[in-house]
C-alpha atoms as a PDB file:
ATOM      1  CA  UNK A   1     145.641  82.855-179.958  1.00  0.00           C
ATOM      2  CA  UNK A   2     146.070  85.207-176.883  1.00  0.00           C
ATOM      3  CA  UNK A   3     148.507  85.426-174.184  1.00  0.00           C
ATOM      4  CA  UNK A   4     147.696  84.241-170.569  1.00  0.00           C
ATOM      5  CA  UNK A   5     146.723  87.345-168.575  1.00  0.00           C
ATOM      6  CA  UNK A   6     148.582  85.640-165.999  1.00  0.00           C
ATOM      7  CA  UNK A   7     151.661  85.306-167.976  1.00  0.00           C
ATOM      8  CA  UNK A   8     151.363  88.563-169.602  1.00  0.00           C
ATOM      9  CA  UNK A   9     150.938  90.760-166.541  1.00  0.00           C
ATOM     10  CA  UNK A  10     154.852  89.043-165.619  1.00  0.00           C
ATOM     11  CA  UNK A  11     156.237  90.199-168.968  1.00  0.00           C
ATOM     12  CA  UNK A  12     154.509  93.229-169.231  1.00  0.00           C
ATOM     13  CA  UNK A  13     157.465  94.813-171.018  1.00  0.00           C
ATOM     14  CA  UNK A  14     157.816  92.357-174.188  1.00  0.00           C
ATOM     15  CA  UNK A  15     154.084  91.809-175.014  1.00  0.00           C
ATOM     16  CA  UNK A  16     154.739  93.200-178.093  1.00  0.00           C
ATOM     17  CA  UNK A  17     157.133  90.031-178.955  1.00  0.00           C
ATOM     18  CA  UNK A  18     155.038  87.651-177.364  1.00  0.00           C
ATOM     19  CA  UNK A  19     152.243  88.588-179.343  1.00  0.00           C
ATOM     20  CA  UNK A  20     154.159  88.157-182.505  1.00  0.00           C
ATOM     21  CA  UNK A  21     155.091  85.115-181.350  1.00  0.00           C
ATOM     22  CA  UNK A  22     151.921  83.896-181.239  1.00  0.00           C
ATOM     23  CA  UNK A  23     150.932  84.982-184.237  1.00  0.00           C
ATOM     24  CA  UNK A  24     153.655  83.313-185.870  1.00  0.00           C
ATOM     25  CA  UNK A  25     152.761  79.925-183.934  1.00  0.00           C
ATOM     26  CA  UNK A  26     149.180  80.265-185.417  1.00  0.00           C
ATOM     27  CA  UNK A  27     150.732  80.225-189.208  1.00  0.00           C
ATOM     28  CA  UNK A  28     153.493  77.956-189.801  1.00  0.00           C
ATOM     29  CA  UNK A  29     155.542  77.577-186.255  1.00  0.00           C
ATOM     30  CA  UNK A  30     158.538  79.161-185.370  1.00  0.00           C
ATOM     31  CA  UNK A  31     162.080  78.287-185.679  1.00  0.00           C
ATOM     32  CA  UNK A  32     163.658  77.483-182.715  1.00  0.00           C
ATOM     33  CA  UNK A  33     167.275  78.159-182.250  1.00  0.00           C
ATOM     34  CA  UNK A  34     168.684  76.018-178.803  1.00  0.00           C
ATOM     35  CA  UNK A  35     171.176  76.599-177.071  1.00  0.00           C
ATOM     36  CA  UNK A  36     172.874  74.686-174.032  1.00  0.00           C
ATOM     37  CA  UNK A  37     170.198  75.728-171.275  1.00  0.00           C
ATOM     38  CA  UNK A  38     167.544  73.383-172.726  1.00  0.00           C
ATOM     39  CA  UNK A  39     170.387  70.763-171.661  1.00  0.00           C
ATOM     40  CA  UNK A  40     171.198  71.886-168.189  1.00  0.00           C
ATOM     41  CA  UNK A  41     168.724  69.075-166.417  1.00  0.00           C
ATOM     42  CA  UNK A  42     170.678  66.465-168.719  1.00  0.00           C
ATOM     43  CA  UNK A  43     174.658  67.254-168.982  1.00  0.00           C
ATOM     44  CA  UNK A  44     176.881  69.429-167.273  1.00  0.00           C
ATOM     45  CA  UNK A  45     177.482  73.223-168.256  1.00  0.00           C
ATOM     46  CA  UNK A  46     180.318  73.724-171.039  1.00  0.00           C
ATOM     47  CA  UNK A  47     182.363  75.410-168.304  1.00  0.00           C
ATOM     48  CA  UNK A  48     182.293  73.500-165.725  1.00  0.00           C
ATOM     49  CA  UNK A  49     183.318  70.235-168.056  1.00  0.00           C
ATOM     50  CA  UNK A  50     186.026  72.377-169.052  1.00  0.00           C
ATOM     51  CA  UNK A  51     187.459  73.517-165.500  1.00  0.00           C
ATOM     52  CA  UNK A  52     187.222  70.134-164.138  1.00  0.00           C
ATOM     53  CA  UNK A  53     188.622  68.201-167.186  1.00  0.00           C
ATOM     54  CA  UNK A  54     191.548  70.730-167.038  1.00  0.00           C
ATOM     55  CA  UNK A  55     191.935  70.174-163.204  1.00  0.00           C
ATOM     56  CA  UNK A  56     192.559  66.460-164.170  1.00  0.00           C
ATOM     57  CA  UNK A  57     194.539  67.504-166.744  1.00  0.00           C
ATOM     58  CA  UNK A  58     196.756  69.587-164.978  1.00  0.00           C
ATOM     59  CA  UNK A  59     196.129  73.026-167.139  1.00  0.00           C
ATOM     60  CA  UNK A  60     193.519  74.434-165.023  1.00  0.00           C
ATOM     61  CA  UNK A  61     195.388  77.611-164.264  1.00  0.00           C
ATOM     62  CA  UNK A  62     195.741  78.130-167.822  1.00  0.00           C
ATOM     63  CA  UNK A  63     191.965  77.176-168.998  1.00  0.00           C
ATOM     64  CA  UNK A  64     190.267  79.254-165.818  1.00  0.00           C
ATOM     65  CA  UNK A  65     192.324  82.533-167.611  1.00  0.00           C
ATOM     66  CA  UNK A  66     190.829  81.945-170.714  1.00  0.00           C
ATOM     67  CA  UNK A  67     187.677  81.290-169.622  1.00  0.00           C
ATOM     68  CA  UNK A  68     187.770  84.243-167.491  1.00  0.00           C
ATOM     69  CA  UNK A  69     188.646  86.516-170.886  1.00  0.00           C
ATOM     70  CA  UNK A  70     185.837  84.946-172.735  1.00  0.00           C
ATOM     71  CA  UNK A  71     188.102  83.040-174.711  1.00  0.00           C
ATOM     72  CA  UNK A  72     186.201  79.494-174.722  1.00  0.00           C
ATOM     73  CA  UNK A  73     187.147  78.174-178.176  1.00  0.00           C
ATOM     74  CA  UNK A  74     190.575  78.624-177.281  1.00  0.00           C
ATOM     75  CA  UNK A  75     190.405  76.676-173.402  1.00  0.00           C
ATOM     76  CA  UNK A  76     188.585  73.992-175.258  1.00  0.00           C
ATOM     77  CA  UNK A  77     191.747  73.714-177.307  1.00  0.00           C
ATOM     78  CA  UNK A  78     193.682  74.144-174.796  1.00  0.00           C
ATOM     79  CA  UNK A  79     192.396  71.107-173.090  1.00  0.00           C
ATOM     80  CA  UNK A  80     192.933  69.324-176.174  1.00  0.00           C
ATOM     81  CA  UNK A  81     195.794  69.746-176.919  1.00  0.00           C
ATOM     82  CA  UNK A  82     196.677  68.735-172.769  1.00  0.00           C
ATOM     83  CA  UNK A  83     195.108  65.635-173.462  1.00  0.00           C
ATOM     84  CA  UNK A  84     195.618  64.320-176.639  1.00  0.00           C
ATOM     85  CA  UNK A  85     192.958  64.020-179.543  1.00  0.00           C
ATOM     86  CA  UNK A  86     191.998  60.558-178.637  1.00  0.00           C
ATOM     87  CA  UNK A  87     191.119  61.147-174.863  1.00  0.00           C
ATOM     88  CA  UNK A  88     189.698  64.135-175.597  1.00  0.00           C
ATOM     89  CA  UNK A  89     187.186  62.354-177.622  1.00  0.00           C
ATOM     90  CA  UNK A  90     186.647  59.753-175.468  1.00  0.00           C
ATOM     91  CA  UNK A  91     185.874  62.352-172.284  1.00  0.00           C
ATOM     92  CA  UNK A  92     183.532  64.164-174.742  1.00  0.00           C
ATOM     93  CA  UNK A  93     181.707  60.794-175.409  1.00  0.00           C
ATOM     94  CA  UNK A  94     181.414  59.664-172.123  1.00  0.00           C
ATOM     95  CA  UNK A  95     180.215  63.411-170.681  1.00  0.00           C
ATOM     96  CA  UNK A  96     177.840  64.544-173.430  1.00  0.00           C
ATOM     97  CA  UNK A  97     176.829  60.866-175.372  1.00  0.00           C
ATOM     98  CA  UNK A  98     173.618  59.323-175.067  1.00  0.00           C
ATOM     99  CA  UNK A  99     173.658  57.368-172.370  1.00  0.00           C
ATOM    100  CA  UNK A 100     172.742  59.732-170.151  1.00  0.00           C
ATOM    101  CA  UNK A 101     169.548  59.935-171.374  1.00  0.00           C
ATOM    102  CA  UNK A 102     168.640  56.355-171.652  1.00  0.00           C
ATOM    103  CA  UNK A 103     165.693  55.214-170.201  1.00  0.00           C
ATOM    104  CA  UNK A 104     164.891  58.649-168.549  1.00  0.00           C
ATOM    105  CA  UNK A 105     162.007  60.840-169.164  1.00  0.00           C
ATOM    106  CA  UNK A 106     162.586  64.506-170.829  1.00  0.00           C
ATOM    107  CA  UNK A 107     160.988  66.597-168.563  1.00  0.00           C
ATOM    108  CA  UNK A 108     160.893  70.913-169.117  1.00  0.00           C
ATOM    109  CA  UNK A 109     161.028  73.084-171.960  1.00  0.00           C
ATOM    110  CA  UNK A 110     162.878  70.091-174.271  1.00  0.00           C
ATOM    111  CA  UNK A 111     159.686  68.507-173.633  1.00  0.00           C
ATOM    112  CA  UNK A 112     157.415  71.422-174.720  1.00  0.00           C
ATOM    113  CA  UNK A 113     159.456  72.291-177.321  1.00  0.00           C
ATOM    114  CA  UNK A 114     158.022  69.990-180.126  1.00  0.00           C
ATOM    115  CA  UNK A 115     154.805  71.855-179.883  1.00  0.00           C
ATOM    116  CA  UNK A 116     156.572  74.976-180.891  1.00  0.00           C
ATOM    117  CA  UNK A 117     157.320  74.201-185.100  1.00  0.00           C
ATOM    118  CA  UNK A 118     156.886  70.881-187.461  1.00  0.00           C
ATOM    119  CA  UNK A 119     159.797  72.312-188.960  1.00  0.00           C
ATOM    120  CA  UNK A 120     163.506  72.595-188.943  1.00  0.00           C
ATOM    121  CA  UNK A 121     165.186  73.106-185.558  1.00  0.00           C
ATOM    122  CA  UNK A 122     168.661  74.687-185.153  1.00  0.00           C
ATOM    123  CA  UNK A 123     171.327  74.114-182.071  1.00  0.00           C
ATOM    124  CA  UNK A 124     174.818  74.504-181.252  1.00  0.00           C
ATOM    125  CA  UNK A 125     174.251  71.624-178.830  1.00  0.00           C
ATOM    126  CA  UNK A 126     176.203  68.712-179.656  1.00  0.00           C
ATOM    127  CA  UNK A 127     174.225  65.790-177.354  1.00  0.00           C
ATOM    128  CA  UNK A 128     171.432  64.103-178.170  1.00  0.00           C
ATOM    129  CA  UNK A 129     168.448  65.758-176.311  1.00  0.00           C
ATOM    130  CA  UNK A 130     166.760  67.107-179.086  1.00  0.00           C
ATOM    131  CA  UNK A 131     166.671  64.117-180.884  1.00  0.00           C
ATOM    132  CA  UNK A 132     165.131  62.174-177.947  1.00  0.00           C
ATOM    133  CA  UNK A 133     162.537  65.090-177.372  1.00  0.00           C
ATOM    134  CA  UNK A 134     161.259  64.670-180.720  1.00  0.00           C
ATOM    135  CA  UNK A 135     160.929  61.034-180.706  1.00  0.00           C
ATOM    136  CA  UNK A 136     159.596  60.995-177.316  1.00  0.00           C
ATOM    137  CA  UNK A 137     156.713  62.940-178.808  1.00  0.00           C
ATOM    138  CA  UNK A 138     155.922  60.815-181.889  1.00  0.00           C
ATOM    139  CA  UNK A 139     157.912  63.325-184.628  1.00  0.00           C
ATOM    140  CA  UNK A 140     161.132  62.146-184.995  1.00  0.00           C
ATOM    141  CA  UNK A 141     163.756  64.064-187.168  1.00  0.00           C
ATOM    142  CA  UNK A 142     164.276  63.113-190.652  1.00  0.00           C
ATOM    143  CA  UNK A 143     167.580  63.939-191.063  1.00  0.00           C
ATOM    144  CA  UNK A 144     170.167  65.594-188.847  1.00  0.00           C
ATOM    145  CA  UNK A 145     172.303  67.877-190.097  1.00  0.00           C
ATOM    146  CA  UNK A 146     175.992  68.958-189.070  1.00  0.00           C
ATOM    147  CA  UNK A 147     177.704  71.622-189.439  1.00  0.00           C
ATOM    148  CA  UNK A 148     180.162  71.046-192.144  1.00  0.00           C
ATOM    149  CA  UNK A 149     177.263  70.156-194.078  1.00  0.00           C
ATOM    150  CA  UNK A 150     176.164  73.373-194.455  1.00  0.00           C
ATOM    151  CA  UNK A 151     175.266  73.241-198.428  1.00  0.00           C
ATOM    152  CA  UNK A 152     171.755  71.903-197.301  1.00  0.00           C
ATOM    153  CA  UNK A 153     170.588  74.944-195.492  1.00  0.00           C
ATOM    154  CA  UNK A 154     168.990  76.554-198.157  1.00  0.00           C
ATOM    155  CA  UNK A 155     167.067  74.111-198.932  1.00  0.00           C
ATOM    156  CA  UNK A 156     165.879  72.577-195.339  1.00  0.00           C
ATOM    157  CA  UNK A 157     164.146  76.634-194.683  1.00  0.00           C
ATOM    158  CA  UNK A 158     162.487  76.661-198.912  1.00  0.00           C
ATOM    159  CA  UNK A 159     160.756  73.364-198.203  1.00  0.00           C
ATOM    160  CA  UNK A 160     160.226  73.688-194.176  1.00  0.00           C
ATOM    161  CA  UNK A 161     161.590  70.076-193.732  1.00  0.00           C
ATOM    162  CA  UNK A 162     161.437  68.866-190.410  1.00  0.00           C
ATOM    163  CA  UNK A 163     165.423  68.518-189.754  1.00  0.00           C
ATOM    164  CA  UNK A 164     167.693  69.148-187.221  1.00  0.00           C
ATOM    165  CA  UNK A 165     170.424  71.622-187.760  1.00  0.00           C
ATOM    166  CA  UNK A 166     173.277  70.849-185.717  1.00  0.00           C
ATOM    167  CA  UNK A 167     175.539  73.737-186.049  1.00  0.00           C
ATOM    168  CA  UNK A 168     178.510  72.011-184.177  1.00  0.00           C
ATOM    169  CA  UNK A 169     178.238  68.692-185.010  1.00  0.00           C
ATOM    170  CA  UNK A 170     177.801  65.574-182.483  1.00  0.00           C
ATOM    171  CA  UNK A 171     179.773  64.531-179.300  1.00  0.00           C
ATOM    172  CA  UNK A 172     180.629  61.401-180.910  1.00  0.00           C
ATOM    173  CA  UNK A 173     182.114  62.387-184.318  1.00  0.00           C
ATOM    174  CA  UNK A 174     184.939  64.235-183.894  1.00  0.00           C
ATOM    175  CA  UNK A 175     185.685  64.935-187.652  1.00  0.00           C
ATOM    176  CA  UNK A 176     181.900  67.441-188.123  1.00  0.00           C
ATOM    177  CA  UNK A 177     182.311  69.013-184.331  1.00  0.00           C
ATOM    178  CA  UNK A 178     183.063  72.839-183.633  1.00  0.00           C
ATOM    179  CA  UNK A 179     184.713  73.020-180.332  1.00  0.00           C
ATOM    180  CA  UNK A 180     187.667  74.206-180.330  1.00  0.00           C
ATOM    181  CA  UNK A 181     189.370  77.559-181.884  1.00  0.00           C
ATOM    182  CA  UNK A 182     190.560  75.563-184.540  1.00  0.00           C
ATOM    183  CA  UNK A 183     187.843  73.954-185.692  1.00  0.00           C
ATOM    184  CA  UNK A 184     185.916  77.629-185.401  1.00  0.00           C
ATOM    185  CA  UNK A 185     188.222  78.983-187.702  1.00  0.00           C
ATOM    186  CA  UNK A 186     187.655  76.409-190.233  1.00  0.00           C
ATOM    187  CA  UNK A 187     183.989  76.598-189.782  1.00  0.00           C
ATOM    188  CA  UNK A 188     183.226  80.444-189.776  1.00  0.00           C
ATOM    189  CA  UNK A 189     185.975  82.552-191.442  1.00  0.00           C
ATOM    190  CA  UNK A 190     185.693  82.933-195.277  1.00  0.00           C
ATOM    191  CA  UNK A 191     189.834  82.650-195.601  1.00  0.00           C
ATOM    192  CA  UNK A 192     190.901  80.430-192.946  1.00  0.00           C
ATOM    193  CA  UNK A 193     191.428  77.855-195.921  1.00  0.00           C
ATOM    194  CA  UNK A 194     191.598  79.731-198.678  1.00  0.00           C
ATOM    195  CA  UNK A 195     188.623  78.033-200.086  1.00  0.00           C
ATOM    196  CA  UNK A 196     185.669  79.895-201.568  1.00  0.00           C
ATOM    197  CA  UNK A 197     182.780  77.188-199.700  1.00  0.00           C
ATOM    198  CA  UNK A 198     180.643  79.115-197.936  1.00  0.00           C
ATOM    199  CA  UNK A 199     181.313  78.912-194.392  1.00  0.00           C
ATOM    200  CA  UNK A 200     178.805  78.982-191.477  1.00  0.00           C
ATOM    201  CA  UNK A 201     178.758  82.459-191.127  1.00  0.00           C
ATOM    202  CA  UNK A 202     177.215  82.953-194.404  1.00  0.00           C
ATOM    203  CA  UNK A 203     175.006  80.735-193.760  1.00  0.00           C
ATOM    204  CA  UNK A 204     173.631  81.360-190.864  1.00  0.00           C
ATOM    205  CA  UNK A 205     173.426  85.375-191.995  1.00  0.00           C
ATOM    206  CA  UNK A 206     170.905  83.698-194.728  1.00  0.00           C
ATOM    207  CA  UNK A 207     168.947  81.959-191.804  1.00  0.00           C
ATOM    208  CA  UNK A 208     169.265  85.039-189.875  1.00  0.00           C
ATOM    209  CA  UNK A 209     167.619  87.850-192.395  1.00  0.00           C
ATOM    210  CA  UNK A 210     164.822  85.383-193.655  1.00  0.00           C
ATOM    211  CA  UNK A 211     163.447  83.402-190.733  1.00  0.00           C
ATOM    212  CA  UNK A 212     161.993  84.100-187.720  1.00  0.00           C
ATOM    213  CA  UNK A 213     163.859  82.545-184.679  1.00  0.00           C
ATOM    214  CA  UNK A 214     163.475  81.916-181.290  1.00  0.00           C
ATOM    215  CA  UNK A 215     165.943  81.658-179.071  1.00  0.00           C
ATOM    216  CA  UNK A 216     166.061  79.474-176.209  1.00  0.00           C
ATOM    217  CA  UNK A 217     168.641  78.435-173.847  1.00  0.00           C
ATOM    218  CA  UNK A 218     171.156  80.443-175.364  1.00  0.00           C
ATOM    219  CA  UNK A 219     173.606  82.427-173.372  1.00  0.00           C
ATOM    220  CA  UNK A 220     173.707  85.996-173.426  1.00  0.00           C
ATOM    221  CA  UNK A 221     177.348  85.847-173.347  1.00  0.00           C
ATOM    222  CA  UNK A 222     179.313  87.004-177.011  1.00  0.00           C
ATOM    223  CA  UNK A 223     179.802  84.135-178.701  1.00  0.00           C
ATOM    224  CA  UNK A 224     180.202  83.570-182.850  1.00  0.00           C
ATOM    225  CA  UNK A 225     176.328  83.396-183.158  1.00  0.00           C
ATOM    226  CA  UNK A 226     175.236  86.687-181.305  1.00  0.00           C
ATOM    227  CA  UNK A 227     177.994  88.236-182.941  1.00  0.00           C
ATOM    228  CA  UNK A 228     176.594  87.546-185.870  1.00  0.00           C
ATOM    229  CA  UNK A 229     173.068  88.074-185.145  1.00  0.00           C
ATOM    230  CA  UNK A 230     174.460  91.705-183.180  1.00  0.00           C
ATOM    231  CA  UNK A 231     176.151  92.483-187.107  1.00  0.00           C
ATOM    232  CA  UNK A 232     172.940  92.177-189.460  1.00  0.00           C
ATOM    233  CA  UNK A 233     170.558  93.611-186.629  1.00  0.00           C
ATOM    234  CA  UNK A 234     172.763  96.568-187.310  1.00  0.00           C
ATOM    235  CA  UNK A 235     172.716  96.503-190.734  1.00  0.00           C
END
């Protein structure tokens, strides 16, 4: 498999990567690691949900200085704890649930993106795009992972099964969701419960060492997962 010499002439500089890439496609597939850009066409960006929730809310002085410091686990909580669990939940449903993409083709790189591995697919996205990509093409997901159930890793990347991780859980089910600085905590620091689980941190550091991943859609912007990825690069 060979690169366009179209394409390659743009991205001169990282022909290197693409051509491991490819090689990699012509084996088993890659695995692709989404982030929120793959959603853009479909649902707003986290941000801008968050300034104009908080404008309705009243606390958008104090979420717009916390976004500003790259602190967004702790606006999302922030705009939580301004609105109350309950219509919190409810907003998240009706911004990021499904029917937004009812009845609506998936047009893009969610589209292409099925080509790309027949196995497991890992996001921090918590809507349903993915899941509708997939089936749109004829290869559903056979399970769906969340985040708190992170004990099946290990065991999705020996067997290459063709599930979707969802890091941070669903829109609609509050209890397996990582949003807010809370909920991070609990998720991806070893003692923020004094238990000895292993946390999503660990995890992912597993992921991280033995697979190949592709990322797309992700921000470039520090966040838990590039920290991460920044920390065993280095090691």
């Amino acid at each position: 498999m060979q690169a366009d010499p179209e394409l390659a002439a743009v991205i001169s500089e990282n022909l290197v990567n693409l051509d491991l890439l490819l090689e990699q496609l012509g084996r088993r597939g890659v695995t692709p690691f989404v982030g929120s850009g793959l959603s853009r066409p479909f649902y707003p960006e986290w941000t801008t949900f968050l300034l104009e929730s908080a404008a309705t809310a009243g606390v958008e002085a104090n979420v717009r200085a916390l976004l500003d410091g790259g602190e967004y686990e702790e606006a999302a909580e922030a705009l939580l704890n301004a609105l109350g669990d309950a219509a919190f939940q409810d907003l998240m449903l009706r911004t990021f649930g499904p029917d937004r993409l009812r009845n609506q083709p998936l047009p893009g790189a969610a589209a292409a993106l099925p080509a790309l591995t027949k196995g497991p697919v890992i996001t921090t996205n918590f809507d349903g795009v993915l899941e509708t990509a997939f089936s749109n093409a004829g290869r559903p997901f056979e399970r769906t992972i969340r985040g708190t159930e992170i004990d099946t890793f290990g065991r999705v990347f020996d067997h290459w099964l063709p599930y979707l991780l969802k890091l941070h859980g669903d829109a609609d089910d509050r209890t397996r969701r990582v949003l807010t600085a809370a909920e991070y905590r609990r998720q991806y620091d070893a003692s923020a419960d004094g238990s000895h689980m292993a946390t999503l941190s660990a995890q992912l550091e597993r992921i991280l060492i033995r697979d190949q991943l592709l990322f797309l859609g992700c921000s470039l912007n520090t966040d838990r997962v590039l920290t991460l990825l920044a920390e065993v690069n280095a090691r």
